[in-house]
Every structure is written in C-alpha cells, then in structure tokens.
N, C-alpha and C. Protein backbone atom coordinates (compact mmCIF):
# COMPACT_ATOMS: atom_id res chain seq x y z
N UNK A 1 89.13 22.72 -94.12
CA UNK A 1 89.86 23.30 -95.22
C UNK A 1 89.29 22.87 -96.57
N UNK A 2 88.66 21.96 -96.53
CA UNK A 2 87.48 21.37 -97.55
C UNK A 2 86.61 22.49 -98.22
N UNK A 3 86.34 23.53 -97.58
CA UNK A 3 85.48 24.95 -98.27
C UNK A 3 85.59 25.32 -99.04
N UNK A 4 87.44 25.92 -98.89
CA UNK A 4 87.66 26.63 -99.85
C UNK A 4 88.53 26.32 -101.14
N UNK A 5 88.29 24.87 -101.36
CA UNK A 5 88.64 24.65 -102.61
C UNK A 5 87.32 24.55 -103.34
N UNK A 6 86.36 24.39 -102.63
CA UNK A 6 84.88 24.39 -103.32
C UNK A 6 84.87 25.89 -103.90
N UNK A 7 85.09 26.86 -103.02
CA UNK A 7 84.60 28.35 -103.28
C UNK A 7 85.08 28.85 -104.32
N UNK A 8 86.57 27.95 -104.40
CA UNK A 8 87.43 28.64 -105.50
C UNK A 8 86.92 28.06 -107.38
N UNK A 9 86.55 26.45 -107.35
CA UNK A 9 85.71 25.67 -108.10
C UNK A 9 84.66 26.81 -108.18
N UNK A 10 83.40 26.85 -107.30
CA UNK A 10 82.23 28.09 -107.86
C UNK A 10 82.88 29.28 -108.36
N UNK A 11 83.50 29.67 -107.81
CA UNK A 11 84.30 31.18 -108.57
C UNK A 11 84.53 30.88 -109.89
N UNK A 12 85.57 29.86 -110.19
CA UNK A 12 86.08 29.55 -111.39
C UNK A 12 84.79 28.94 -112.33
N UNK A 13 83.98 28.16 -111.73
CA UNK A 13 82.88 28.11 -113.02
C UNK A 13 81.69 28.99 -113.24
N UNK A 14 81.88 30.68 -112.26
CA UNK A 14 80.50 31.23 -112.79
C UNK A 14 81.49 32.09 -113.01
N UNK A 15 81.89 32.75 -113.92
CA UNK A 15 82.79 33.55 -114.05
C UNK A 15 82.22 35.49 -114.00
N UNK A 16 80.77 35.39 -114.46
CA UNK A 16 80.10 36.45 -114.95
C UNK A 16 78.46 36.36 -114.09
N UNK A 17 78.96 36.33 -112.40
CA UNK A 17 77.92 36.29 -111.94
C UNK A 17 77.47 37.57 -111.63
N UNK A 18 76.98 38.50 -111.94
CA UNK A 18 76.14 40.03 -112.30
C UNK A 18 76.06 39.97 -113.49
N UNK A 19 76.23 38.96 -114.30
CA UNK A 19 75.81 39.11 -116.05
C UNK A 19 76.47 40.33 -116.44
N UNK A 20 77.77 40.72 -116.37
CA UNK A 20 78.29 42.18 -116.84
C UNK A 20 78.18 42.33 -118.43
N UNK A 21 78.65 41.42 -118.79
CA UNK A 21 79.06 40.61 -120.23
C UNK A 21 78.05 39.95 -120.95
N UNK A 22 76.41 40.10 -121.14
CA UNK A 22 75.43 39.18 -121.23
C UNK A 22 75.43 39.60 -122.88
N UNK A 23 76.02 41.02 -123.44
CA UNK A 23 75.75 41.61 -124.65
C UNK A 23 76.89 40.76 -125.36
N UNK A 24 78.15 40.16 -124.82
CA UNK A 24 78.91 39.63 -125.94
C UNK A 24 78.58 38.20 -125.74
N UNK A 25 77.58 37.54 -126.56
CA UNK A 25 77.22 36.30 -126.87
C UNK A 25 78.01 35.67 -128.44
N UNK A 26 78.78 35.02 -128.17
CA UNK A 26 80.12 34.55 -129.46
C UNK A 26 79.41 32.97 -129.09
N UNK A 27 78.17 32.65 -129.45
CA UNK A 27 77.86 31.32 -129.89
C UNK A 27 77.28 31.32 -131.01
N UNK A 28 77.76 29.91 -131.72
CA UNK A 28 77.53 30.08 -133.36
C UNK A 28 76.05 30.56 -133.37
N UNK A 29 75.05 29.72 -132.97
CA UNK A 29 73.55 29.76 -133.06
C UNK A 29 73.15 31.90 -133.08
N UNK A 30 73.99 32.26 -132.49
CA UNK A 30 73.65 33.73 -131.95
C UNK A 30 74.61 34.28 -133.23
N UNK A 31 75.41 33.62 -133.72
CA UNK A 31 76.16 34.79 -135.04
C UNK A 31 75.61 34.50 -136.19
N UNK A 32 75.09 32.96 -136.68
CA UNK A 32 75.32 32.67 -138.07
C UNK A 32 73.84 31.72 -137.86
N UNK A 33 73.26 31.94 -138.92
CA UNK A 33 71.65 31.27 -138.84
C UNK A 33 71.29 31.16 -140.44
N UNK A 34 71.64 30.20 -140.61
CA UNK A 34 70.65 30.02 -142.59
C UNK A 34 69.09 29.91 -142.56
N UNK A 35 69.08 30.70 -143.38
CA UNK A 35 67.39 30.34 -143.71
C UNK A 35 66.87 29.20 -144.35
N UNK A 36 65.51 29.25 -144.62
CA UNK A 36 65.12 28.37 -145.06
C UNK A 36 65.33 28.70 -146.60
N UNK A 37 65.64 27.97 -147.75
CA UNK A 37 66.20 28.04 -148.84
C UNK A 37 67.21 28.50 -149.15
N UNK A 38 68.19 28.79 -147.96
CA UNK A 38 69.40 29.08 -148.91
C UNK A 38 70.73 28.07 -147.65
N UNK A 39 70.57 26.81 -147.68
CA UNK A 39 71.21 26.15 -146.74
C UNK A 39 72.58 25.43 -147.83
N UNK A 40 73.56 25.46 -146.78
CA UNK A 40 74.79 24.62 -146.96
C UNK A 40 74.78 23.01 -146.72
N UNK A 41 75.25 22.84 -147.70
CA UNK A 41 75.53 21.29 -147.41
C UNK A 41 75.59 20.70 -145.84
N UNK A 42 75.13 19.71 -145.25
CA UNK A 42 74.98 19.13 -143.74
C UNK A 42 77.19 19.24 -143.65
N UNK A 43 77.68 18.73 -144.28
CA UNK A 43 79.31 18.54 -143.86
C UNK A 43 79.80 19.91 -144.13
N UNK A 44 79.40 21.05 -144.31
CA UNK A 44 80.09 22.05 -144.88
C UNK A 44 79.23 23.08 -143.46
N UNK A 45 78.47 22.86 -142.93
CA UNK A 45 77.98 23.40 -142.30
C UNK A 45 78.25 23.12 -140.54
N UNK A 46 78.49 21.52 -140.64
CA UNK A 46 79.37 21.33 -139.01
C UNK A 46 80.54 21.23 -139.46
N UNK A 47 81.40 21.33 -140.46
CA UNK A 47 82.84 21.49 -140.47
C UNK A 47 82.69 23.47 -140.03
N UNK A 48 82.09 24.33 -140.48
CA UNK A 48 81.69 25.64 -140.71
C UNK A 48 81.92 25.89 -138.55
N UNK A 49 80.82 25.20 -138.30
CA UNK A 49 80.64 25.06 -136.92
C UNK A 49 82.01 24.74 -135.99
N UNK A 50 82.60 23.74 -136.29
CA UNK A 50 83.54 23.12 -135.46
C UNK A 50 84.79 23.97 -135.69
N UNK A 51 84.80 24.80 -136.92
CA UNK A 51 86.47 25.95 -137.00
C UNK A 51 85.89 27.33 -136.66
N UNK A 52 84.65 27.67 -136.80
CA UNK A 52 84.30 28.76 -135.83
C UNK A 52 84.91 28.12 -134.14
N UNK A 53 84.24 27.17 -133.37
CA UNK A 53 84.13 26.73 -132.59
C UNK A 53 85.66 27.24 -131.53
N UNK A 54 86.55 26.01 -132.69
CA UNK A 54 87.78 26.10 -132.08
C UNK A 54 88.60 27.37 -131.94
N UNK A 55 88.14 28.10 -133.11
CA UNK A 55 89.25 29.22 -133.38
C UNK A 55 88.83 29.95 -132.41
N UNK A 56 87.54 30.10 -132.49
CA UNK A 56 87.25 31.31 -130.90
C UNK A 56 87.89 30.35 -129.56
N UNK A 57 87.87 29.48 -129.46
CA UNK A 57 88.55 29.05 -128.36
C UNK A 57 89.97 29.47 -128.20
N UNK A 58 90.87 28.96 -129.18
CA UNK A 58 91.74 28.89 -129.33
C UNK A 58 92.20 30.02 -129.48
N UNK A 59 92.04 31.43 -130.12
CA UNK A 59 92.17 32.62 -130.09
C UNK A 59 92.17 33.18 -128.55
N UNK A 60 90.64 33.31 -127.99
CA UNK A 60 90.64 33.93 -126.80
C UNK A 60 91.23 33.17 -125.64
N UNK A 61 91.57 32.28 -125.76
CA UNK A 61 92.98 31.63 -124.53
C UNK A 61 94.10 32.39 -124.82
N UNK A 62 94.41 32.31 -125.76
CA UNK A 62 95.80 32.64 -126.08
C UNK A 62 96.06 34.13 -125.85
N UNK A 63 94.62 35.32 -126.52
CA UNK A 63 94.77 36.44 -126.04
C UNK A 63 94.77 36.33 -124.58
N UNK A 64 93.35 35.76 -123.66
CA UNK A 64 93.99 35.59 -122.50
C UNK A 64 94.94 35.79 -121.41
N UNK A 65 95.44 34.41 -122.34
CA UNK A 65 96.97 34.32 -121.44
C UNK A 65 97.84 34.80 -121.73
N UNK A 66 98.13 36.17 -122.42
CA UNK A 66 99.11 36.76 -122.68
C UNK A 66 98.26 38.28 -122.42
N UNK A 67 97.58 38.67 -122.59
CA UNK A 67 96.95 40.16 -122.70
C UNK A 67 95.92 40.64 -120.87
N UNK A 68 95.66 39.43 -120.62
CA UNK A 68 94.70 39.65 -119.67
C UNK A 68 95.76 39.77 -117.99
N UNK A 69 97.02 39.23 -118.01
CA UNK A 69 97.36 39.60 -116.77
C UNK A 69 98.05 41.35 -116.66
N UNK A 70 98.22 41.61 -118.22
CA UNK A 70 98.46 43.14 -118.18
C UNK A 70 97.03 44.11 -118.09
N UNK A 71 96.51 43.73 -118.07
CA UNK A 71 95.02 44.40 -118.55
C UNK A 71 94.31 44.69 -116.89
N UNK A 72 94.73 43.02 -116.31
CA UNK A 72 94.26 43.19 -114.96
C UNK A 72 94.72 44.10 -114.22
N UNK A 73 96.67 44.24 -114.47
CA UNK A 73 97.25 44.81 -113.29
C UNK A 73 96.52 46.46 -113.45
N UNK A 74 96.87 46.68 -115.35
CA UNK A 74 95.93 47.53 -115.20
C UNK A 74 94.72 48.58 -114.73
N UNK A 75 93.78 47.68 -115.20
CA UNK A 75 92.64 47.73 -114.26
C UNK A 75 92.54 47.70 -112.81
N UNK A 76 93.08 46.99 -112.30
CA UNK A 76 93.30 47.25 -110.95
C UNK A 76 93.92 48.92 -110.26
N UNK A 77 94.70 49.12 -110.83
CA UNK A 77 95.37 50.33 -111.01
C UNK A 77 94.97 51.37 -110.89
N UNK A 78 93.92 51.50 -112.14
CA UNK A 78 93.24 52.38 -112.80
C UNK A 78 91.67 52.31 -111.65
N UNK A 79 91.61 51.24 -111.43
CA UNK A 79 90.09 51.83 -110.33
C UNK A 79 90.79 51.93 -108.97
N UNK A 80 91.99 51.44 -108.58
CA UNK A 80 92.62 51.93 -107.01
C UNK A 80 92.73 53.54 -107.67
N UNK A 81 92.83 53.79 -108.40
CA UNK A 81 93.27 55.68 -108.68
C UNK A 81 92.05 56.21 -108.83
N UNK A 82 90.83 55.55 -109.24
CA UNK A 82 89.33 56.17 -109.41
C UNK A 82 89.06 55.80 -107.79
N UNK A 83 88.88 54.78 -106.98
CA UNK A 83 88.68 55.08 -105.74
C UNK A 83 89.36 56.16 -104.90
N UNK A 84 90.61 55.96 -104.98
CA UNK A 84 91.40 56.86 -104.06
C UNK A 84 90.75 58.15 -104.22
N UNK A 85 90.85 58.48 -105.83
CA UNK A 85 90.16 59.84 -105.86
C UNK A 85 88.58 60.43 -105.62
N UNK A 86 88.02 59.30 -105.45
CA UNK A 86 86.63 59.30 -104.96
C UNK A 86 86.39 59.82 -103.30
N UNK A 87 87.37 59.04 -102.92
CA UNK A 87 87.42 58.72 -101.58
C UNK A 87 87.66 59.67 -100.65
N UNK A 88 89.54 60.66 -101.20
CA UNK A 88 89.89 61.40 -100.59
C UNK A 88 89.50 62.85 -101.40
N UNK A 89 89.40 63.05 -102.31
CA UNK A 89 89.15 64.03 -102.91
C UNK A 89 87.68 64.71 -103.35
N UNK A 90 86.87 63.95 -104.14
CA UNK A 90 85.49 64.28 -104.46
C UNK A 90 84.42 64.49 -103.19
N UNK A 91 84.51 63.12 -102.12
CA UNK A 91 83.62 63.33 -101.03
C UNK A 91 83.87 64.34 -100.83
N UNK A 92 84.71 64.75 -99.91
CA UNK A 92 85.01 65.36 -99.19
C UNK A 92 84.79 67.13 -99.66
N UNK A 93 85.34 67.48 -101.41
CA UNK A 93 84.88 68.60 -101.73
C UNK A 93 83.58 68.94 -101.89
N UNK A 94 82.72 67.95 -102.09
CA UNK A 94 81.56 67.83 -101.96
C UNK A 94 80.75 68.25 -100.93
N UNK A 95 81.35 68.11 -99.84
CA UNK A 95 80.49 68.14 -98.60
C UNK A 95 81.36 69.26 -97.98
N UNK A 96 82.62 69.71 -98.71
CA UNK A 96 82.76 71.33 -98.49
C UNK A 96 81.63 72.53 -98.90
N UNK A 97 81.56 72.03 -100.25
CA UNK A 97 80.13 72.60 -101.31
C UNK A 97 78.89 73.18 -100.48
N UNK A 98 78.55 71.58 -99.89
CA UNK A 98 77.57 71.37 -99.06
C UNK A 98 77.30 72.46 -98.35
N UNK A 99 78.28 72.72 -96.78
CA UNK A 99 78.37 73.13 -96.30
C UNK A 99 78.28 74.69 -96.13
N UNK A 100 78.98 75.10 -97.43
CA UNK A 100 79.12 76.64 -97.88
C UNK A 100 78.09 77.20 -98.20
N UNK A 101 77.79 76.11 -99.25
CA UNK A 101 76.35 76.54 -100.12
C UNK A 101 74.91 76.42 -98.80
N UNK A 102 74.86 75.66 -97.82
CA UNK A 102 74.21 75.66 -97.29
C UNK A 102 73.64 77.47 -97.01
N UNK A 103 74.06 77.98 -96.41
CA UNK A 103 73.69 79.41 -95.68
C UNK A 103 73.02 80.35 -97.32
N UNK A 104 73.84 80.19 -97.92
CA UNK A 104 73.48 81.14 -99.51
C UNK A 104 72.34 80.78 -99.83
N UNK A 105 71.43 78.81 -99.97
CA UNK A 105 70.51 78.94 -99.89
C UNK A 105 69.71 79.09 -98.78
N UNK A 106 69.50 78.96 -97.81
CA UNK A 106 68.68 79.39 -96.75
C UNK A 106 68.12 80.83 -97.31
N UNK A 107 69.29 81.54 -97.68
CA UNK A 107 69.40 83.47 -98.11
C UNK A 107 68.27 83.81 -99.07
N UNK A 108 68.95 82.74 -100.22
CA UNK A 108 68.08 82.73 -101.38
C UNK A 108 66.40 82.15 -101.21
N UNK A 109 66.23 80.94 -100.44
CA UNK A 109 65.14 81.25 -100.31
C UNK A 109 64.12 81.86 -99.36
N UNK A 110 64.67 82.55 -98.97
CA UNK A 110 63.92 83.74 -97.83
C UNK A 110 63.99 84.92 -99.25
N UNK A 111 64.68 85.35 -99.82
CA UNK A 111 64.47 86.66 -101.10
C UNK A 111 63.34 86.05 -101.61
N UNK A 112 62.96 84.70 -102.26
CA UNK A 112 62.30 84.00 -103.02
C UNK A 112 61.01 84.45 -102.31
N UNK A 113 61.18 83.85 -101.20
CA UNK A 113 59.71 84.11 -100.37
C UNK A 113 58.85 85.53 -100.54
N UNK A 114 60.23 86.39 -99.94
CA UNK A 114 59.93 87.59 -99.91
C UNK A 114 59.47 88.36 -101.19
N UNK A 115 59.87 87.63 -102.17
CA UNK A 115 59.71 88.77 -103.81
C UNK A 115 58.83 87.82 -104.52
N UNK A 116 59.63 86.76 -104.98
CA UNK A 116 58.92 86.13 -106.03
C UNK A 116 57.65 85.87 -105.92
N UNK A 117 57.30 85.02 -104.61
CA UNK A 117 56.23 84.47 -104.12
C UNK A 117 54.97 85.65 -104.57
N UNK A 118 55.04 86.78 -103.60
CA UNK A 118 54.29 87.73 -103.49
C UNK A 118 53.71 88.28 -105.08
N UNK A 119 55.20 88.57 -106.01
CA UNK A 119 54.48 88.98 -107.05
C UNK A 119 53.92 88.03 -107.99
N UNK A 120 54.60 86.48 -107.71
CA UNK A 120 53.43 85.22 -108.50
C UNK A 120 51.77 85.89 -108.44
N UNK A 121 51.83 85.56 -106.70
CA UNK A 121 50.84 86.17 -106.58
C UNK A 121 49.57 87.01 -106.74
N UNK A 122 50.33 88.41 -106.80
CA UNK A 122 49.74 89.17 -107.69
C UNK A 122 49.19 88.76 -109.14
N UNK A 123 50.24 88.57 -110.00
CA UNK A 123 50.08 88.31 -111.17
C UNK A 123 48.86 87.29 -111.68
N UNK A 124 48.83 86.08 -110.52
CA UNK A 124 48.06 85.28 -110.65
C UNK A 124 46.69 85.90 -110.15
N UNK A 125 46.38 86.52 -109.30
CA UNK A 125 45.04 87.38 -109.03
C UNK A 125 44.98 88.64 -109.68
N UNK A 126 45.74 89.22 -111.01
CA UNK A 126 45.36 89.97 -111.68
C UNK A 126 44.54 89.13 -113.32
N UNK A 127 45.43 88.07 -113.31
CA UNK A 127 44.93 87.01 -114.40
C UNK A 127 43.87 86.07 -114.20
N UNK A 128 43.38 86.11 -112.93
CA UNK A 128 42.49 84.93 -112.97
C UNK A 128 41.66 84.78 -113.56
N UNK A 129 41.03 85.83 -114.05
CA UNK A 129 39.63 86.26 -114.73
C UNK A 129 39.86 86.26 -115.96
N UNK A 130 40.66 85.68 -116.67
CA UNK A 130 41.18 85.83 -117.90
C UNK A 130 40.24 84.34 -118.75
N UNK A 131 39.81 84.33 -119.77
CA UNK A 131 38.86 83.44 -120.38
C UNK A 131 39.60 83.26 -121.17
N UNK A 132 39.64 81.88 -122.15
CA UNK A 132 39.98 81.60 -123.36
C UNK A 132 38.79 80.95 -123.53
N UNK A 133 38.20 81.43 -124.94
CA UNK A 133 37.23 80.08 -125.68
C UNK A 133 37.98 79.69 -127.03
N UNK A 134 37.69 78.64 -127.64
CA UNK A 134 38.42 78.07 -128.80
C UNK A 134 37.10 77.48 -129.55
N UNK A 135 37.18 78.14 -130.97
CA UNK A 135 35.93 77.99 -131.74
C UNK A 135 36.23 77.29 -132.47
N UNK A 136 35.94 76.20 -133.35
CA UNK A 136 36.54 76.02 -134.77
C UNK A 136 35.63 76.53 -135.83
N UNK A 137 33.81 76.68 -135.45
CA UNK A 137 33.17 77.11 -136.38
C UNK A 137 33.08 78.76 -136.62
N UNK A 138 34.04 79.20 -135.93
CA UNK A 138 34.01 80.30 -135.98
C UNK A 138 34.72 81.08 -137.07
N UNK A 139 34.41 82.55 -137.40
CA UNK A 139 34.64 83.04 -138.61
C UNK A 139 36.20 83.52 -138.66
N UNK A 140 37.26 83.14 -139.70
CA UNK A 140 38.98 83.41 -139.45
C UNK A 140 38.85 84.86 -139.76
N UNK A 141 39.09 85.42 -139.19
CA UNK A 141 39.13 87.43 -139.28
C UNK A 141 40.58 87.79 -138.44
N UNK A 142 41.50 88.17 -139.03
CA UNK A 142 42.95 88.35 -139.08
C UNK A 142 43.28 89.08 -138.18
N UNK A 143 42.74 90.54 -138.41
CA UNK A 143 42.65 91.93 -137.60
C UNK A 143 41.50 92.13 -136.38
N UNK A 144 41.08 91.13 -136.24
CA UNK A 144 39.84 91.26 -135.01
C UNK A 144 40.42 90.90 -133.55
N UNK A 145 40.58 91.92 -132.57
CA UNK A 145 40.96 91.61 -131.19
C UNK A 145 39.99 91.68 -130.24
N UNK A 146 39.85 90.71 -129.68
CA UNK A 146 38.69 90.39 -128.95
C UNK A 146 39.09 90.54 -127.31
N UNK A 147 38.60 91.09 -126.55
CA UNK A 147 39.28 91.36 -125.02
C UNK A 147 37.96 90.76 -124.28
C-alpha cells in the first residue's frame, strides 16, 4: 500500500506533465528584465521581486481554491457532453456517410473514367505540339500573332 501514496506525491508534484501550459510562464525573470542603464536601486528591485512573488502566489491560491472546484465540475461536464457526443452521435453518422456515399463514388468514378479521362486525353494529344519560346531580346510588337 506503500505505492500509492508515492503515485499520488508524483501526480501532485508534476502537475503539467504534457507541458499543456508551457505558454503561461508568470516568473519574474520571464515578465520584468532592466537593462543595462536604466536599473533600480538593488532594495527596490528585490523588494519589487518578493511582492510580485507573493501576490502571484497568494492571488492564484485563493482564485484556486474558490474558482477551480467549479471550473473542474465544469469541465468535466462539458467534455463528458463532447465525448458522449462524439461517441454516440458523430461516429456513427459518419460511417452512415461512409457507407451511402460509398456506391455514388464507385458511380462517379466509372463516369470520370468514362468521359473525363478520354477527353483529357484528347485534348492533351491535340496540344502536344504546341511550342512556347520566350525572347527577351526580342522586338515588343503589340498586334503581331505568331502561330
């Protein structure tokens, strides 16, 4: 029974293991950076540090623990109703689709075969013999058609 208080410890300290969350980085070093010549006093700058520090702490607990067990039931909610409807509804019309549509194309491409193909065809062995040259030293004459 020793396991699974470990499992629950790893759970609780990787909280964001798929990195979902890697874009909201709320560390001072990543918000607030002085340059060189325009710096704050050394005490004005870790006092600066230490009430950023806390307040984001102290803020996002508190939202937390008051906002996040509604948010969960929420969420939970809201993707049991995106599964369900995945599940029983979308597959399944989907692979009605499938099914129907199957025979219409088979249809369609036997016409394809039969028409399109043939007159590509043609078209392409009436054009083959067709030349383009591209001059640049050549003379610009507006009205001249050349076959």
């Amino acid at each position: 029974m020793t396991a699974k208080p470990e499992n629950v410890r790893e759970v609780l300290e990787d909280r964001d293991p798929n990195s979902l969350n890697q874009h909201v980085q709320i560390v001072w070093d990543d918000i607030i950076g002085e340059p060189e010549g325009a710096r704050s006093p050394e005490c004005a700058w870790r006092l600066s540090h230490a009430c950023f520090r806390h307040a984001r702490n102290w803020c996002y607990t508190v939202l937390a623990v008051i906002l996040a067990p509604p948010c969960a039931l929420l969420l939970g909610c809201g993707f049991a109703c995106l599964a369900f409807e995945q599940i029983w509804c979308t597959a399944p019309c989907l692979r009605c689709v499938k099914i129907y549509f199957a025979s219409l194309r088979t249809m369609v491409q036997s016409c394809m075969a039969a028409i399109v193909v043939p007159a590509a065809d043609a078209v392409g062995h009436i054009c083959r013999h067709i030349r383009v040259n591209f001059r640049k030293d050549a003379p610009e004459e507006k009205d001249l058609l050349i076959v």
